[in-house]
C-alpha atoms as a PDB file:
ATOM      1  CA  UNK A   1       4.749 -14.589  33.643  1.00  0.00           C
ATOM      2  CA  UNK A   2       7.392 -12.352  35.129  1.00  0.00           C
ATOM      3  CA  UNK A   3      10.079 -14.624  35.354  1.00  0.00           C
ATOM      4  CA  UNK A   4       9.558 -15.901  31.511  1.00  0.00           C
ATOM      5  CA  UNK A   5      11.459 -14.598  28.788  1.00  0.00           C
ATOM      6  CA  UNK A   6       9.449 -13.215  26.026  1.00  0.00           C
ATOM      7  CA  UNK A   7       9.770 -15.713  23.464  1.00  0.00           C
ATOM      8  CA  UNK A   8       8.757 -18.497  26.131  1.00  0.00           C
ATOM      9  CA  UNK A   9       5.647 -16.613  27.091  1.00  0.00           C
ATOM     10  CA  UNK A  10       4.650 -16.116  23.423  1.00  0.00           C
ATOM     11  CA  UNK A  11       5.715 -20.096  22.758  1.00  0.00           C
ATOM     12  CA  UNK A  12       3.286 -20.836  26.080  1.00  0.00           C
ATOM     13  CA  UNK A  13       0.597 -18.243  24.570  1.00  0.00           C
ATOM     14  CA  UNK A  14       0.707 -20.351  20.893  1.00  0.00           C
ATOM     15  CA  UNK A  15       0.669 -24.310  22.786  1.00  0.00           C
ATOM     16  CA  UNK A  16      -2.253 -22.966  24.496  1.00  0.00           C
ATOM     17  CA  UNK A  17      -4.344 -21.705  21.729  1.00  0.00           C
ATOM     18  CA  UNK A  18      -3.694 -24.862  20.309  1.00  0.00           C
ATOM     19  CA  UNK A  19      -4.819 -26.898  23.001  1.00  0.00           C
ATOM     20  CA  UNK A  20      -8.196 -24.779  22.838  1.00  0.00           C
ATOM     21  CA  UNK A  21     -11.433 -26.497  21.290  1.00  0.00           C
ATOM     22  CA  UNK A  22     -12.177 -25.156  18.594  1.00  0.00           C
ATOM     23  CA  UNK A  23     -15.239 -22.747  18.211  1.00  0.00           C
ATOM     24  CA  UNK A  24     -16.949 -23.766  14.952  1.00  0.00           C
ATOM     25  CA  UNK A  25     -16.328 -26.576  12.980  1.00  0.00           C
ATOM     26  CA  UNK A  26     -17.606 -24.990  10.271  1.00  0.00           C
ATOM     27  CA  UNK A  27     -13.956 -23.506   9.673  1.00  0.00           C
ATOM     28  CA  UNK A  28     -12.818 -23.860   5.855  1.00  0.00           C
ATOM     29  CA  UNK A  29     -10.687 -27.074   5.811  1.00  0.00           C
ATOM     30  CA  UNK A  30      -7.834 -24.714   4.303  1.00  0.00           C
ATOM     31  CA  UNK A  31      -8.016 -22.313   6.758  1.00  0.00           C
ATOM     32  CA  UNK A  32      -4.493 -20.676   7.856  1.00  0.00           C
ATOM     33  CA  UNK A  33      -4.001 -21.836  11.551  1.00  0.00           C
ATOM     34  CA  UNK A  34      -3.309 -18.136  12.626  1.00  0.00           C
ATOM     35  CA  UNK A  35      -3.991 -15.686  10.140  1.00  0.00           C
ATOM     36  CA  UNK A  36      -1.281 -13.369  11.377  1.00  0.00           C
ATOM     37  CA  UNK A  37       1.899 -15.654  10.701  1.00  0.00           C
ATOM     38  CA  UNK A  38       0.161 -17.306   7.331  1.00  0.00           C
ATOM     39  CA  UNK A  39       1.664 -20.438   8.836  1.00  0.00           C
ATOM     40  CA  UNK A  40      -1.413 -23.280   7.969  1.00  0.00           C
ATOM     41  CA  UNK A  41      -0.302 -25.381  11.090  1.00  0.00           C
ATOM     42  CA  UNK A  42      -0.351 -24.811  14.487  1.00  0.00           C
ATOM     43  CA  UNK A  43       3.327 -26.133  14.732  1.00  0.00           C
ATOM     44  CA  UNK A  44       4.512 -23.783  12.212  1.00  0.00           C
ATOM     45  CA  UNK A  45       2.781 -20.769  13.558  1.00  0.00           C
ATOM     46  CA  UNK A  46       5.042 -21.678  16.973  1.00  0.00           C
ATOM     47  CA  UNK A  47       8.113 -21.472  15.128  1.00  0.00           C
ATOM     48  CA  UNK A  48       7.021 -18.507  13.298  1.00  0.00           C
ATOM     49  CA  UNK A  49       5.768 -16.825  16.322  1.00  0.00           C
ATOM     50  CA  UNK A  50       9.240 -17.652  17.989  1.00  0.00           C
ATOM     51  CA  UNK A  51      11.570 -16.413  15.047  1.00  0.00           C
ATOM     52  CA  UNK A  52       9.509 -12.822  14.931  1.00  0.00           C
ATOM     53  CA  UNK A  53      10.409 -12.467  18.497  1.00  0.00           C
ATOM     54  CA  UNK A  54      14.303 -13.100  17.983  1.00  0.00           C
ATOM     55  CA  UNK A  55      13.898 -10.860  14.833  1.00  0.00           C
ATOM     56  CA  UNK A  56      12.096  -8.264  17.248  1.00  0.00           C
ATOM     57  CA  UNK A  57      15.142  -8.696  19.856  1.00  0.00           C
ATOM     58  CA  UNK A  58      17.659  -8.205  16.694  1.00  0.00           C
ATOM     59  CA  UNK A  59      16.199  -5.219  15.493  1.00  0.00           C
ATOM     60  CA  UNK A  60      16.124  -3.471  18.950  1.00  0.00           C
ATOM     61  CA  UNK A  61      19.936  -4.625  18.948  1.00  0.00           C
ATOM     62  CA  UNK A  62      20.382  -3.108  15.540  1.00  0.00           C
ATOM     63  CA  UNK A  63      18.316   0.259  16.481  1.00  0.00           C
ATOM     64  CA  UNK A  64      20.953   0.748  19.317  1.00  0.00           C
ATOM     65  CA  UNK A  65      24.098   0.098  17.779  1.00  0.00           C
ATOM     66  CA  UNK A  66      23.114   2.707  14.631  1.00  0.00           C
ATOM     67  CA  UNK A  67      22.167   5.043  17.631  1.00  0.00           C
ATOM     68  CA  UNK A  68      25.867   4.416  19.093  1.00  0.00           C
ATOM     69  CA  UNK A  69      27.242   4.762  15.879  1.00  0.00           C
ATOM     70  CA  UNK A  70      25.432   8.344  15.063  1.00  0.00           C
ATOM     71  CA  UNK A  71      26.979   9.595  18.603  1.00  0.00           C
ATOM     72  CA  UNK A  72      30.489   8.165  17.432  1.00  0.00           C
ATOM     73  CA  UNK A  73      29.744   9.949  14.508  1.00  0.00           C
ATOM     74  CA  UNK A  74      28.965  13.574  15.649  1.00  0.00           C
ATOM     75  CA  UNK A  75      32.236  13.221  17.854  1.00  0.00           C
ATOM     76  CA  UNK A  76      34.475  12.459  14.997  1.00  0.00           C
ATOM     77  CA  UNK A  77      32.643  15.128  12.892  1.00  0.00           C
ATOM     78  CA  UNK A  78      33.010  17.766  15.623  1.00  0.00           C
ATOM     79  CA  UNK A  79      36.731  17.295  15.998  1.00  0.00           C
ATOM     80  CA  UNK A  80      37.022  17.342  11.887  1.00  0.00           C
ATOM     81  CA  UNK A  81      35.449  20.568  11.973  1.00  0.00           C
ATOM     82  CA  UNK A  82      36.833  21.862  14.694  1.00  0.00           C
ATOM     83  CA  UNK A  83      40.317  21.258  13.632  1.00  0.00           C
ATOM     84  CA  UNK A  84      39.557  23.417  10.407  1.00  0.00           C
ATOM     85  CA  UNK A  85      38.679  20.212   8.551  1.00  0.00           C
ATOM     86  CA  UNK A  86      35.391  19.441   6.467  1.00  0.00           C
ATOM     87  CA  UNK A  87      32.344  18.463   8.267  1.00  0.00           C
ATOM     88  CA  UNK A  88      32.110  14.502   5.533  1.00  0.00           C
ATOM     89  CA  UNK A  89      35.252  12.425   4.870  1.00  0.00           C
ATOM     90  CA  UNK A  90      34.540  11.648   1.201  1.00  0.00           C
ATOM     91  CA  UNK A  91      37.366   8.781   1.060  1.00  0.00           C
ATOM     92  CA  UNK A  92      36.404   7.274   4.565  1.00  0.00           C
ATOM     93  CA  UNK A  93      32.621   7.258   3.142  1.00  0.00           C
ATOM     94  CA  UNK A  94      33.896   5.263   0.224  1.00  0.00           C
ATOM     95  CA  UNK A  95      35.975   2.935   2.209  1.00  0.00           C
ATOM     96  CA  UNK A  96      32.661   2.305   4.468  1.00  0.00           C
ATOM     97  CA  UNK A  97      30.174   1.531   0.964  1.00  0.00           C
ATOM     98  CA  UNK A  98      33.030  -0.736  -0.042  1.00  0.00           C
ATOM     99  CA  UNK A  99      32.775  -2.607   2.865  1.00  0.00           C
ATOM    100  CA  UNK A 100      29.087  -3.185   3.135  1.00  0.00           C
ATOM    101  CA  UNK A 101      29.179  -3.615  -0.618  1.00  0.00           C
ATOM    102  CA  UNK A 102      31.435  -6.519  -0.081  1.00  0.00           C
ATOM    103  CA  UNK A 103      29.622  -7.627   2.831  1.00  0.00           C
ATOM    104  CA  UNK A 104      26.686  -7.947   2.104  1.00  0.00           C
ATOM    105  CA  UNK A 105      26.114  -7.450  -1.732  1.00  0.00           C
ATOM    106  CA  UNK A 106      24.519  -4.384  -3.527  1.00  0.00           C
ATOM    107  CA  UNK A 107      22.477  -3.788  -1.280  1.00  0.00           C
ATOM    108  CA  UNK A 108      24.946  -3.724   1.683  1.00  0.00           C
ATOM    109  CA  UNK A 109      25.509  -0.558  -0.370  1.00  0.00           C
ATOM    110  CA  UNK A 110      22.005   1.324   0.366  1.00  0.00           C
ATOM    111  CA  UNK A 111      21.932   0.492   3.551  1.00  0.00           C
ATOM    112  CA  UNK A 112      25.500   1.631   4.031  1.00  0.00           C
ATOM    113  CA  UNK A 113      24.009   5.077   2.362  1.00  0.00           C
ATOM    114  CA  UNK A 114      21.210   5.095   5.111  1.00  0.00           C
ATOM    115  CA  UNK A 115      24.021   4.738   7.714  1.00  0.00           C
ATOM    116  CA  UNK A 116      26.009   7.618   6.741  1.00  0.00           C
ATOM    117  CA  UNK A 117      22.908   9.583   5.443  1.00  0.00           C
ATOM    118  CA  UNK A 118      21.383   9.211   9.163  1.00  0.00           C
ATOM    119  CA  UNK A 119      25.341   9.928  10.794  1.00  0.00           C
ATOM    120  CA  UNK A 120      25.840  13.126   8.605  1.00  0.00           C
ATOM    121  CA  UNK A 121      25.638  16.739  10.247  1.00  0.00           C
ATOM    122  CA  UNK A 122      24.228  15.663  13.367  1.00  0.00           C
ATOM    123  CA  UNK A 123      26.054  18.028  15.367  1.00  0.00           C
END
């Protein structure tokens, strides 16, 4: 498997736990086809299965860029405060909730708050 890409393997994995007889067919008839998507088909479990693994991949994406941001952060902070300047930008802050407000609705807005929240005195 170590030239697959992850979603492929897991897509293999799923076609070939379908493909297995089944072990009892004393199974209720409304049984979910694999209790850990919910999905009650075998073909829905595969596209469930394969749209947890891109949301996987985004959120490892995501994790990084708020980790680049809290380094941009600190930099902008530490030249702020070392120029005799105040450690939070109350105005910039706004301009960013606006934003993510406008984006994204209201609750662009508390996730804008976790952003700043987690890129706040970090240095």
């Amino acid at each position: 498997m170590s030239g697959m890409s992850g979603v492929q393997a897991v897509t293999d994995l799923t076609s070939a736990s379908a493909a297995a007889p089944a072990k009892s067919s004393a199974a209720p008839a409304k049984a979910p086809a694999t209790p850990d998507t919910g999905a009650r088909t075998d073909a829905a479990a595969g596209v469930i299965t394969d749209a947890r693994a891109r949301i996987d991949d985004l959120d490892g994406r995501i994790i990084g860029l708020v980790q680049e941001r809290m380094a941009v952060s600190a930099v902008i902070q530490r030249e702020r405060i070392g120029s005799g300047g105040r450690r939070v930008n109350l105005s910039r802050e706004m301009q960013i909730l606006e934003h993510y407000r406008g984006q994204l609705g209201r609750p662009g807005t508390a996730l804008a708050m976790t952003l700043l929240e987690l890129c706040r005195g970090r240095i």
